[in-house]
Protein backbone atom coordinates (compact mmCIF):
# COMPACT_ATOMS: atom_id res chain seq x y z
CA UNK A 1 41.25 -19.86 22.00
CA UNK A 2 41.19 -17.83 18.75
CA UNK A 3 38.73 -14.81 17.73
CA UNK A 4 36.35 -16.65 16.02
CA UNK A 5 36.16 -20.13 17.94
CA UNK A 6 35.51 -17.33 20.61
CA UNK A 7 32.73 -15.40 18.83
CA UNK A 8 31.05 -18.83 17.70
CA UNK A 9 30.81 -20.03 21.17
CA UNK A 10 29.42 -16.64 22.33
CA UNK A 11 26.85 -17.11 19.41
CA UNK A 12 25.95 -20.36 20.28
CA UNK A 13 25.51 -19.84 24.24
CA UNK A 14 23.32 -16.65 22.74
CA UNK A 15 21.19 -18.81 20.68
CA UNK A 16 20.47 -20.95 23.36
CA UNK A 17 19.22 -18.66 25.97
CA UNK A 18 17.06 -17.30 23.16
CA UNK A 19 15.80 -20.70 22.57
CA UNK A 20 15.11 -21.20 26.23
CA UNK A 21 13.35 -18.18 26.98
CA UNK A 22 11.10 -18.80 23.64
CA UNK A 23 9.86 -21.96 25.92
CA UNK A 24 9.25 -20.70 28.94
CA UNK A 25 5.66 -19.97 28.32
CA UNK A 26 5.05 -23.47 27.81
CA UNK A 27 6.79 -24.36 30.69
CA UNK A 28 4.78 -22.43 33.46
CA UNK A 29 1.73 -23.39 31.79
CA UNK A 30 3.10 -26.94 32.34
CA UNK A 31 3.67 -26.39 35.19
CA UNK A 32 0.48 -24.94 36.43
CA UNK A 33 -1.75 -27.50 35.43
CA UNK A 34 0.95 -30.07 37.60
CA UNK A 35 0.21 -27.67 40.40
CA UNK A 36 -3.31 -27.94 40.27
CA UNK A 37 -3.01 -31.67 40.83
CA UNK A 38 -0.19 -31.21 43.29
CA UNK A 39 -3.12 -28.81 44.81
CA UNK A 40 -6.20 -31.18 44.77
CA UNK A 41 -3.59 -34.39 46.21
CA UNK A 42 -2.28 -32.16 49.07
CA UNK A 43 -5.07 -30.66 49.99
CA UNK A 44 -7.89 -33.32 49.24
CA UNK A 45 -11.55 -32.74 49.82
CA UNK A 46 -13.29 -33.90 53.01
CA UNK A 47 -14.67 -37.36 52.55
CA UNK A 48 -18.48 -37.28 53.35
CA UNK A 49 -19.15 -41.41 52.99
CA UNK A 50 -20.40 -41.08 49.73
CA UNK A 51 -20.42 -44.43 47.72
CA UNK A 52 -18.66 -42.43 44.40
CA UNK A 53 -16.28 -40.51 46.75
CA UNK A 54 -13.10 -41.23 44.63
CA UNK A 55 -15.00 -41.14 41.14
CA UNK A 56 -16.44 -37.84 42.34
CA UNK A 57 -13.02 -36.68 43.86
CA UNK A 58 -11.46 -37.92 40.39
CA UNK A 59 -14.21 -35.78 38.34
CA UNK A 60 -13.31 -32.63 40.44
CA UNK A 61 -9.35 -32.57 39.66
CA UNK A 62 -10.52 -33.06 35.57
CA UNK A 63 -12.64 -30.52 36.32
CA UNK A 64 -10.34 -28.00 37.60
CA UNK A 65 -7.80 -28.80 34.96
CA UNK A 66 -10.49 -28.26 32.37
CA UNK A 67 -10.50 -24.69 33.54
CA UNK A 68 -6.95 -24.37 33.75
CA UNK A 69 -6.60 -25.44 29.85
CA UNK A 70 -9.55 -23.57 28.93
CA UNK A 71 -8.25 -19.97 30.98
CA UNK A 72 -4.80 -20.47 29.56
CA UNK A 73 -6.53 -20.64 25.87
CA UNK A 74 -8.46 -17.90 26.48
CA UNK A 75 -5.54 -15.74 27.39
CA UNK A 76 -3.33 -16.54 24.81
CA UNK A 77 -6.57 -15.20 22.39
CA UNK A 78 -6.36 -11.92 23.51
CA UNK A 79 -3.05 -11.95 21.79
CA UNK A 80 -0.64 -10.22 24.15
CA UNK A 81 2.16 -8.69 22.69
CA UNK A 82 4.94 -8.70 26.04
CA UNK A 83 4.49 -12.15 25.92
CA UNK A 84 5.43 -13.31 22.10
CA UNK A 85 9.11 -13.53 23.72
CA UNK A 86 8.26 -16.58 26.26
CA UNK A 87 6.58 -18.63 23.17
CA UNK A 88 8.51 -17.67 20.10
CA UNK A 89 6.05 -15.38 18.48
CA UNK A 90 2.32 -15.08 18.30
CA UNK A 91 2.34 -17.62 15.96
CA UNK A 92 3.96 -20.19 18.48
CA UNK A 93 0.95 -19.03 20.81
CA UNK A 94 -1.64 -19.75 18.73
CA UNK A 95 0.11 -23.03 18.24
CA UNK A 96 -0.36 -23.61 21.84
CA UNK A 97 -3.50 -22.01 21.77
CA UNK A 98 -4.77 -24.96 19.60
CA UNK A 99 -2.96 -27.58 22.34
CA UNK A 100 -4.18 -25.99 25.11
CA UNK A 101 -7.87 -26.03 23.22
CA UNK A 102 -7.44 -29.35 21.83
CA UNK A 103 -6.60 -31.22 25.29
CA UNK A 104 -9.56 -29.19 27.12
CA UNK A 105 -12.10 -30.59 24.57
CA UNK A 106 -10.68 -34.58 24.59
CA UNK A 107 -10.21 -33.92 28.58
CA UNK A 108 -13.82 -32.95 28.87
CA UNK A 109 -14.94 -36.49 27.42
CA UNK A 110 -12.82 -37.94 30.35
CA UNK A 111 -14.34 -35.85 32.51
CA UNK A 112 -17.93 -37.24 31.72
CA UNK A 113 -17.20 -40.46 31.80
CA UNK A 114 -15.27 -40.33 35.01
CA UNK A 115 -17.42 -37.85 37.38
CA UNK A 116 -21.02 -39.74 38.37
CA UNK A 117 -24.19 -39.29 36.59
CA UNK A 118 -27.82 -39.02 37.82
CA UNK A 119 -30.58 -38.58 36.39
CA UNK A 120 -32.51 -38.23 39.59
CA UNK A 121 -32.93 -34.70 41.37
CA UNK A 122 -31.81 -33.01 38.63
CA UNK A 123 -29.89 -29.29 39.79
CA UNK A 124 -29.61 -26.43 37.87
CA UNK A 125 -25.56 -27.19 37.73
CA UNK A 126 -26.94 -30.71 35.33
CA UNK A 127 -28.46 -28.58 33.11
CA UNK A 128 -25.65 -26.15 32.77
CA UNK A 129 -23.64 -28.66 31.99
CA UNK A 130 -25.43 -29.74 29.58
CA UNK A 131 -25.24 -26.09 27.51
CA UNK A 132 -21.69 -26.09 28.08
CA UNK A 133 -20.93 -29.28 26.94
CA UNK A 134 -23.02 -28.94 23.35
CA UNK A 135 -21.88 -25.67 23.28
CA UNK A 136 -18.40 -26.12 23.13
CA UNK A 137 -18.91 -29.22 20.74
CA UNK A 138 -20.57 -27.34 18.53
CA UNK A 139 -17.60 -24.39 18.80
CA UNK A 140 -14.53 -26.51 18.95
CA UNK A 141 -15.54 -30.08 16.46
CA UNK A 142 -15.70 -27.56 13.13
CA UNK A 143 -12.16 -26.09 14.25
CA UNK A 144 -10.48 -29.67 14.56
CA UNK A 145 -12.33 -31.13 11.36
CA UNK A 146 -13.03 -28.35 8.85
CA UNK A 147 -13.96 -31.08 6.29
CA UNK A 148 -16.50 -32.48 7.30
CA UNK A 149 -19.44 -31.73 5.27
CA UNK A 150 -22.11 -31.37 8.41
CA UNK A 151 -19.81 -29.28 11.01
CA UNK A 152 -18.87 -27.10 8.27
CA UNK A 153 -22.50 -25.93 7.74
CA UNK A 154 -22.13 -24.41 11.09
CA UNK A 155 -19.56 -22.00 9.97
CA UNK A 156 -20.49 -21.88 6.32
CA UNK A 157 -17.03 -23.18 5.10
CA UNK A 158 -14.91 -20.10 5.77
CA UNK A 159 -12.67 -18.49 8.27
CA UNK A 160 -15.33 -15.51 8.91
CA UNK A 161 -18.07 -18.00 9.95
CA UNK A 162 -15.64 -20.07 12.06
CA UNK A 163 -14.65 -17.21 13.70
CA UNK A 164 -17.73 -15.44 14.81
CA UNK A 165 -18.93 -19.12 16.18
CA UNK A 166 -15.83 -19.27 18.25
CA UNK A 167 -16.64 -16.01 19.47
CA UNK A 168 -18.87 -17.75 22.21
CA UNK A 169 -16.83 -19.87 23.52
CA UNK A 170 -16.07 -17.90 26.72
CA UNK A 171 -19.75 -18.02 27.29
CA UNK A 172 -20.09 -22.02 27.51
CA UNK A 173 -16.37 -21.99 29.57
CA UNK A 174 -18.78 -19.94 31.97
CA UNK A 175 -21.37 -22.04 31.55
CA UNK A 176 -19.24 -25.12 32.72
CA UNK A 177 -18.03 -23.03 35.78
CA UNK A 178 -21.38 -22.14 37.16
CA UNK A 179 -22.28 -26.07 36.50
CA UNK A 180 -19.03 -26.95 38.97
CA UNK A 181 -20.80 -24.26 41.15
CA UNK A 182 -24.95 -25.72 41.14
CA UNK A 183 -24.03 -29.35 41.65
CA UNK A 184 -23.80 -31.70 45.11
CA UNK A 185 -19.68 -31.04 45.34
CA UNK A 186 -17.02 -32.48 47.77
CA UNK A 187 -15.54 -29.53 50.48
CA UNK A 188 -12.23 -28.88 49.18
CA UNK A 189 -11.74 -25.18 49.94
CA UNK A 190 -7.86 -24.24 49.27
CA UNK A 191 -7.80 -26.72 45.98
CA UNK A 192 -11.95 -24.61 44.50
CA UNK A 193 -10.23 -21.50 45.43
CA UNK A 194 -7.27 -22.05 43.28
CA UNK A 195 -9.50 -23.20 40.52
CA UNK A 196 -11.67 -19.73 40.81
CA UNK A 197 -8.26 -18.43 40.05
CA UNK A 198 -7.84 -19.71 36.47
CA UNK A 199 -11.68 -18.95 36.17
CA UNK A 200 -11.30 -15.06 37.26
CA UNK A 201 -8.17 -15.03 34.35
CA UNK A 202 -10.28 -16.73 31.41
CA UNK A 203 -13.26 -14.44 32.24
CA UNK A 204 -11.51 -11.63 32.21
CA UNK A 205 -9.45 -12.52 29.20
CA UNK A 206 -12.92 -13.24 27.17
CA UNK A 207 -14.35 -9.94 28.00
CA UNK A 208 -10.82 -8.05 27.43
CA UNK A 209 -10.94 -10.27 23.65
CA UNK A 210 -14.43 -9.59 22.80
CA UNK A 211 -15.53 -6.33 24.37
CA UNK A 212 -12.74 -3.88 26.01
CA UNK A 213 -9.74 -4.55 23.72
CA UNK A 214 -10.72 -1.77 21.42
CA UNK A 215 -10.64 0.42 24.87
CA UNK A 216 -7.29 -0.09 25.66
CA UNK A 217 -5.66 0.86 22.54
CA UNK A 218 -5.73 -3.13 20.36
CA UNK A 219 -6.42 -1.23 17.63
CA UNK A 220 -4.93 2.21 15.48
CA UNK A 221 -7.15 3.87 13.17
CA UNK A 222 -5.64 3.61 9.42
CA UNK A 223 -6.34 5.02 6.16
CA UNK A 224 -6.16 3.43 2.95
CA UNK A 225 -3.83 5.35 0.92
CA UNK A 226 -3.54 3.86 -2.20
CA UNK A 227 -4.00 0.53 -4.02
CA UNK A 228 -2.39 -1.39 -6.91
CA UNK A 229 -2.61 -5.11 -8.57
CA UNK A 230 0.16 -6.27 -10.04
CA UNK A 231 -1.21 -8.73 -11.57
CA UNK A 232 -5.01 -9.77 -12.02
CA UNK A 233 -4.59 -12.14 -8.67
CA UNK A 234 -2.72 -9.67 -6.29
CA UNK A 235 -3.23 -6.41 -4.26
CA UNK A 236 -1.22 -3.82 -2.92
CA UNK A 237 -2.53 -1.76 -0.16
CA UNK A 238 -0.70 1.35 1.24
CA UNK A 239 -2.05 1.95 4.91
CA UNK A 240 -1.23 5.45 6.23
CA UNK A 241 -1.92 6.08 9.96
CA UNK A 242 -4.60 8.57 11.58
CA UNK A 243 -2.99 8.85 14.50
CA UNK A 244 -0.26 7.10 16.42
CA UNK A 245 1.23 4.54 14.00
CA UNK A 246 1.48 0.89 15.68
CA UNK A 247 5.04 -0.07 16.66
CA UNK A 248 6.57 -1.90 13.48
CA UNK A 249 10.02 -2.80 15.35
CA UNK A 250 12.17 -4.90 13.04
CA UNK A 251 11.16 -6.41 9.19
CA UNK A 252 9.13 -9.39 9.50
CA UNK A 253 6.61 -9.04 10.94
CA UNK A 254 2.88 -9.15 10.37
CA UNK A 255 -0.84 -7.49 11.78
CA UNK A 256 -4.02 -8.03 11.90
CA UNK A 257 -6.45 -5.42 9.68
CA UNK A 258 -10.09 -5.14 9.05
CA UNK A 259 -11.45 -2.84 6.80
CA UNK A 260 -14.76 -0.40 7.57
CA UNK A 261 -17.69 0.30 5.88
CA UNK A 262 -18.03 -2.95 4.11
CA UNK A 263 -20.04 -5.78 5.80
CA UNK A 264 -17.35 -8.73 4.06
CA UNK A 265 -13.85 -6.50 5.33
CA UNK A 266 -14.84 -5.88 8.50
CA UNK A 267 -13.30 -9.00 9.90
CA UNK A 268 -9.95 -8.91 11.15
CA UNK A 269 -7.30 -11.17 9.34
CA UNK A 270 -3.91 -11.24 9.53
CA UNK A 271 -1.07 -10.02 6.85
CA UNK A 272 2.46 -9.76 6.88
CA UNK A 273 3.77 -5.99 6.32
CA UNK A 274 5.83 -5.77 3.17
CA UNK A 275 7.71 -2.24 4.21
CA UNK A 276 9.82 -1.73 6.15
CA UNK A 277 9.82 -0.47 9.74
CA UNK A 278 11.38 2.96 8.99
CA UNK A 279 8.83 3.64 6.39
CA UNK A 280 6.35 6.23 6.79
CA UNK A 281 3.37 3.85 5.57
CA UNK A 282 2.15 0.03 6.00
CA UNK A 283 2.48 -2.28 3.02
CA UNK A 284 0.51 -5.35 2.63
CA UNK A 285 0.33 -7.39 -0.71
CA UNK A 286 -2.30 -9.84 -0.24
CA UNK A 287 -3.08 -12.84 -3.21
CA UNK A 288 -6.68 -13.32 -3.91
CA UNK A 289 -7.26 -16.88 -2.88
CA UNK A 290 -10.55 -17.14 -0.27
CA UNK A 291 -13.60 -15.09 0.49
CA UNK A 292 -12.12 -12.15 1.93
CA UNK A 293 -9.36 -11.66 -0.20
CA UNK A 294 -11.26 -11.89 -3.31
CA UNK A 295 -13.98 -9.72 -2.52
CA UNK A 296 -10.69 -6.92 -1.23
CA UNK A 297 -9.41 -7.25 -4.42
CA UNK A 298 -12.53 -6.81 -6.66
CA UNK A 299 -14.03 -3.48 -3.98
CA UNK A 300 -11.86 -2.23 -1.60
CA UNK A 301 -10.87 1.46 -2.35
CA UNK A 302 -8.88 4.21 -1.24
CA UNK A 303 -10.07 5.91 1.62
CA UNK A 304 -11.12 3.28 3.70
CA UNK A 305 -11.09 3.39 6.96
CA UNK A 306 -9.03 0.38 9.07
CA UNK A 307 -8.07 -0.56 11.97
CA UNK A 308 -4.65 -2.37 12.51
CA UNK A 309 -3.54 -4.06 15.67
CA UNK A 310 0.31 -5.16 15.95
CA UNK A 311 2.84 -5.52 15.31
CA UNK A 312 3.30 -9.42 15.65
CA UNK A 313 5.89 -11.73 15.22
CA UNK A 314 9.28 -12.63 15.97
CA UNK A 315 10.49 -13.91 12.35
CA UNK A 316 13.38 -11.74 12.07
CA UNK A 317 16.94 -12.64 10.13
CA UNK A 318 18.77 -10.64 12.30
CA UNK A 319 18.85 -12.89 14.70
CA UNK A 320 20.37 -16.05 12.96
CA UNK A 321 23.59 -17.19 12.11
CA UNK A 322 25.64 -15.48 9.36
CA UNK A 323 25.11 -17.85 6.59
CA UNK A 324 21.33 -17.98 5.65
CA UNK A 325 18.75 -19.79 3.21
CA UNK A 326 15.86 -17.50 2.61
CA UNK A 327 12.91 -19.16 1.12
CA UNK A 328 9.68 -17.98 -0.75
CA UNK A 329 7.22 -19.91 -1.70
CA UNK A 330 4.43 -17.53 -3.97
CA UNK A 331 2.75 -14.65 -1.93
CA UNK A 332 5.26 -15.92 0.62
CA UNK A 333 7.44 -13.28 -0.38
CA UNK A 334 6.08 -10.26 1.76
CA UNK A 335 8.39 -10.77 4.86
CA UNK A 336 11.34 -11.30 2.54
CA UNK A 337 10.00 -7.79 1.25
CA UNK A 338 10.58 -7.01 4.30
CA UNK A 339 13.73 -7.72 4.83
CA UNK A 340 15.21 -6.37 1.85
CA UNK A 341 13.49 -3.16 2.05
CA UNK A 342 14.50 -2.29 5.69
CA UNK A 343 18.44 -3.26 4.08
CA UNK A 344 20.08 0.72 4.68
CA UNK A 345 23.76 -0.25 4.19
CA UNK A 346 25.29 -3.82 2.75
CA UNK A 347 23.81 -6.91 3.92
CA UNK A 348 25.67 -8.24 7.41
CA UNK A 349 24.90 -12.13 6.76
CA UNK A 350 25.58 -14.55 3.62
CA UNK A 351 22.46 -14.72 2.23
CA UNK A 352 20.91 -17.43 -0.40
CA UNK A 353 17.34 -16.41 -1.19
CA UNK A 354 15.28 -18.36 -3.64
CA UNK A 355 11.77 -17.21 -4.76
CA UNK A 356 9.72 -20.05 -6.35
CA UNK A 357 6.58 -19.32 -8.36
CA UNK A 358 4.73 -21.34 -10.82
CA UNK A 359 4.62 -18.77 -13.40
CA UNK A 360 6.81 -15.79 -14.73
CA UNK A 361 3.66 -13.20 -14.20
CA UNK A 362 2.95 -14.33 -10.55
CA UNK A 363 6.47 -13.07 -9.38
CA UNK A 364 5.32 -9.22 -9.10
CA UNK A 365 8.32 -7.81 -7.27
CA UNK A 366 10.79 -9.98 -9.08
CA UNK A 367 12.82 -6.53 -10.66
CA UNK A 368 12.82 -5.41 -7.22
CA UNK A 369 14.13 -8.46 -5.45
CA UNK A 370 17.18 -8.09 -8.69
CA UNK A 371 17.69 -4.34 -7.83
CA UNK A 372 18.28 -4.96 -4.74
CA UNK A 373 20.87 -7.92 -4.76
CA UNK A 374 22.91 -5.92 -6.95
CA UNK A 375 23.56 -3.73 -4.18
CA UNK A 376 24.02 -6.12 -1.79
CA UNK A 377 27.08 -8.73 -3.11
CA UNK A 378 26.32 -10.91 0.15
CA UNK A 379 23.05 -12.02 -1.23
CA UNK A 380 22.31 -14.33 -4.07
CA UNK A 381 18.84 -13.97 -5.47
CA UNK A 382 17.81 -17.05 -7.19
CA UNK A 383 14.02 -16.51 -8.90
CA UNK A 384 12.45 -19.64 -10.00
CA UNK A 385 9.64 -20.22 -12.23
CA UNK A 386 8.52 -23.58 -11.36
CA UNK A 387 6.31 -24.38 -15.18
CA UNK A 388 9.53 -23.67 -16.82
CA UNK A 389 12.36 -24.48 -14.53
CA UNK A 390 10.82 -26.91 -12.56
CA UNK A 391 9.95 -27.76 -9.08
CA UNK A 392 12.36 -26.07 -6.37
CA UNK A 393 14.47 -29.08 -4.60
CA UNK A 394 15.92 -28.94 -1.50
CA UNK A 395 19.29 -30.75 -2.73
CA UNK A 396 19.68 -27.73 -5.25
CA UNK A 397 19.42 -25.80 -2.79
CA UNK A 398 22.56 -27.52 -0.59
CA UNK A 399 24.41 -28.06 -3.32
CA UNK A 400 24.57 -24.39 -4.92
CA UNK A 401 25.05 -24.11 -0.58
CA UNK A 402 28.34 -25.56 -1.08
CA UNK A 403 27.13 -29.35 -0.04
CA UNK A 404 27.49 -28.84 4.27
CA UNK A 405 24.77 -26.90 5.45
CA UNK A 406 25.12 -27.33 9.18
CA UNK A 407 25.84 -23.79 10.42
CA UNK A 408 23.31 -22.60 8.16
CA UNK A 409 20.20 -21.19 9.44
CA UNK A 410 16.74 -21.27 6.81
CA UNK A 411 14.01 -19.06 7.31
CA UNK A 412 11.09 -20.06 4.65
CA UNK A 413 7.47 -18.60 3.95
CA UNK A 414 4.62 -20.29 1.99
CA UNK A 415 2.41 -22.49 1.50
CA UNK A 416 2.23 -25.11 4.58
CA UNK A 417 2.56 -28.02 2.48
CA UNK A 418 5.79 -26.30 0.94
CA UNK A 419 7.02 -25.21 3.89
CA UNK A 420 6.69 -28.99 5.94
CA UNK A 421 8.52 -30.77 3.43
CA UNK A 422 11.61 -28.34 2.68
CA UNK A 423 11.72 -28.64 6.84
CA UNK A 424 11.61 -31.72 7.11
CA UNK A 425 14.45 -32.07 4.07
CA UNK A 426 16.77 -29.73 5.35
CA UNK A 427 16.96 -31.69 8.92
CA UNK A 428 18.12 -34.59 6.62
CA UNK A 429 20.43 -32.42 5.45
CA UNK A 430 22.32 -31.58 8.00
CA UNK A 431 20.76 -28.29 9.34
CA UNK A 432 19.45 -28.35 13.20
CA UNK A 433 15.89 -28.02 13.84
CA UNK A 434 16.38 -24.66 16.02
CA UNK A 435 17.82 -23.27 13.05
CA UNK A 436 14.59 -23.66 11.14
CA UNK A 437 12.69 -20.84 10.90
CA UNK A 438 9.20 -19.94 9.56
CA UNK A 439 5.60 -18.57 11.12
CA UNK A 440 2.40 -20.70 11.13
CA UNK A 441 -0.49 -18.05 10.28
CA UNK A 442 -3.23 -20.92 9.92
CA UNK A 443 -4.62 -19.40 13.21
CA UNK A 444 -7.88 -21.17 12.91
């Protein structure tokens, strides 16, 4: 076998090890909730003659699994870094955050129909269930239909107001435990005890999220160092660190920020860092396009306090193939910035990198991006103005690729709708999912 048949295989047993080990978080949550029914069928509550024994038994193992999906959400929102490896990235979390969230809330329908119902000698557990229920209704219906004119009043239309109301969720998953505990049970001992497990791990994770993370060093205190806007829709902030810095390990990545002093920044949201990880500052070029960002660009300042927390993500070249498609899509662009900022010598991979805007004035680092290629021969900068030029295509982009696009690996960055169909285009092409790459930061 030659060198490079030899080095390809290597690379390709590599890439799937990686790939494995980016699902095995969703594998021993899998398996988990299979153990708690494995758990309730081996070791079944005593039957007491009751006339609803199996509906009631039924209701019991829904219920438990409602606290496993609910625990295992509530853990993955306290955002721990050590585990980004087992999902992919935080991003991948918060994608099975929303599962995990989503399958609780239809679950807990089943639940209600299936367990019995009395309205006679009413316990304090009915009534419990009751506030837990609405509550996380209320909490959970304006998160899977933001459009809807009604739910959205509860959260005023925007990210801020959806996030404070989610903020009490833990409080109705208690809620719904102390119902399971204030109601006529069965006597299943080992199978309640496993349950108060889960319970124990999405308490604690609740309090850790809303209360103690600050405590155990979530956040570093920043400084706002300077600002720029590059164009009358844009804004550059430099963040220098007060203390400790956070660990910014490889170009890619993003963090969460909220800004002091001012009522509408002091909400964490999360930005991609635009420098690189061996600079001495964090960069952060954020497009004015909701709330938030257009009340940052109009009145944030220099010398404003923040505090950062990251770094997240697991978007990094570095690890793909040697031929690459990098793709932009508008303020897309900051990981890319990245990249090409945290280049110290010549570019190891075959790069083609296309940055798509609609207009000329919108593509604020395009003399950088230019600068740069010309010192690096492996990568081909292609900058696209899409009002004059047209829309980006992802045939162009094969053909200028050379036509087979198989061993190429894509990592892309914009807007979702962008982003679905070049993904979707490039598996027609040719190019294996796994070798698609690009973060989902609609963490809402």
């Amino acid at each position: 076998m030659d060198s490079d048949a030899s080095m390809h295989r290597c690379l390709f047993i590599f890439y799937k090890v990686a790939d494995m080990k980016h699902k095995l978080g969703n594998i021993v949550f899998i398996v988990l909730v299979i153990l708690t029914v494995v758990v309730w069928l081996v070791f079944p509550p005593i039957n007491d003659g009751r006339e609803d024994f199996l509906r009631t038994y039924a209701g019991e193992v829904l219920g438990s699994l409602l606290v496993v999906l609910m625990s295992f959400s509530l853990f993955l929102s306290t955002r721990p870094k050590w585990a980004e490896p087992y999902f992919g990235g935080l991003d991948k979390m918060y994608m099975t955050h929303r599962s995990t969230s989503t399958s609780a809330f239809l679950l807990m329908f089943v639940h209600l129909l299936v367990v019995p119902i009395t309205t006679v000698n009413l316990r304090l557990g009915n009534y419990l269930a009751m506030i837990a229920f609405l509550g996380i209704v209320a909490i959970v219906l304006p998160t899977l239909a933001p459009r809807i004119p009604f739910l959205n009043k509860l959260t005023n239309s925007t990210y801020e107001g959806w996030k404070k109301l989610h903020r009490y969720i833990g409080i109705f998953f208690i809620a719904g435990y102390l119902h399971a505990l204030n109601i006529d049970a069965l006597s299943a001992f080992i199978a309640i005890n496993w349950t108060q497990i889960f319970f124990i791990i999405g308490v604690v994770s609740y309090v850790y999220t809303e209360f103690l993370g600050g405590f155990f060093g979530k956040h570093s205190p920043y400084v706002v160092e300077a600002i720029k806007h590059p164009n009358n829709s844009t804004t550059e902030v430099a963040l220098r660190p007060k203390g400790k810095p956070i660990q910014h390990t490889h170009a890619g990545q993003f963090l969460f920020v909220k800004f002091l002093g001012d009522k509408s920044l002091n909400e964490s949201h999360p930005f991609t860092i635009a420098s690189a990880p061996h600079e001495d500052v964090l960069r952060i070029t954020i497009k004015a396009c909701g709330d938030f960002t257009r009340h940052l660009f109009q009145n944030l300042k220099s010398g404003t306090e923040a505090l950062v927390e990251g770094a997240y993500g697991m978007f990094n070249y570095k690890t793909g193939g040697q031929k690459q498609i990098w793709v932009a899509g508008g303020i897309g662009i900051t990981p890319f910035l990245s990249f090409l900022r945290d280049l110290k010598a010549d570019l190891s991979h075959h790069v083609d990198f296309y940055y798509t805007v609609r207009h000329e004035d919108e593509a604020v680092f395009a003399d950088e991006i230019r600068e740069i290629a010309k010192q690096n021969p492996k990568l081909k900068a292609n900058i696209r103005f899409s009002s004059v030029h047209g829309s980006l295509t992802v045939d162009e982009i094969v053909k200028n690729a050379g036509g087979d696009v198989s061993g190429h690996h894509v990592y892309m960055c914009g807007p979702l709708p962008m982003v679905q169909a070049f993904e979707k285009k490039f598996v027609e092409a040719g190019i294996p999912q796994d070798n698609i790459h690009y973060e989902e930061f609609n963490f809402r």
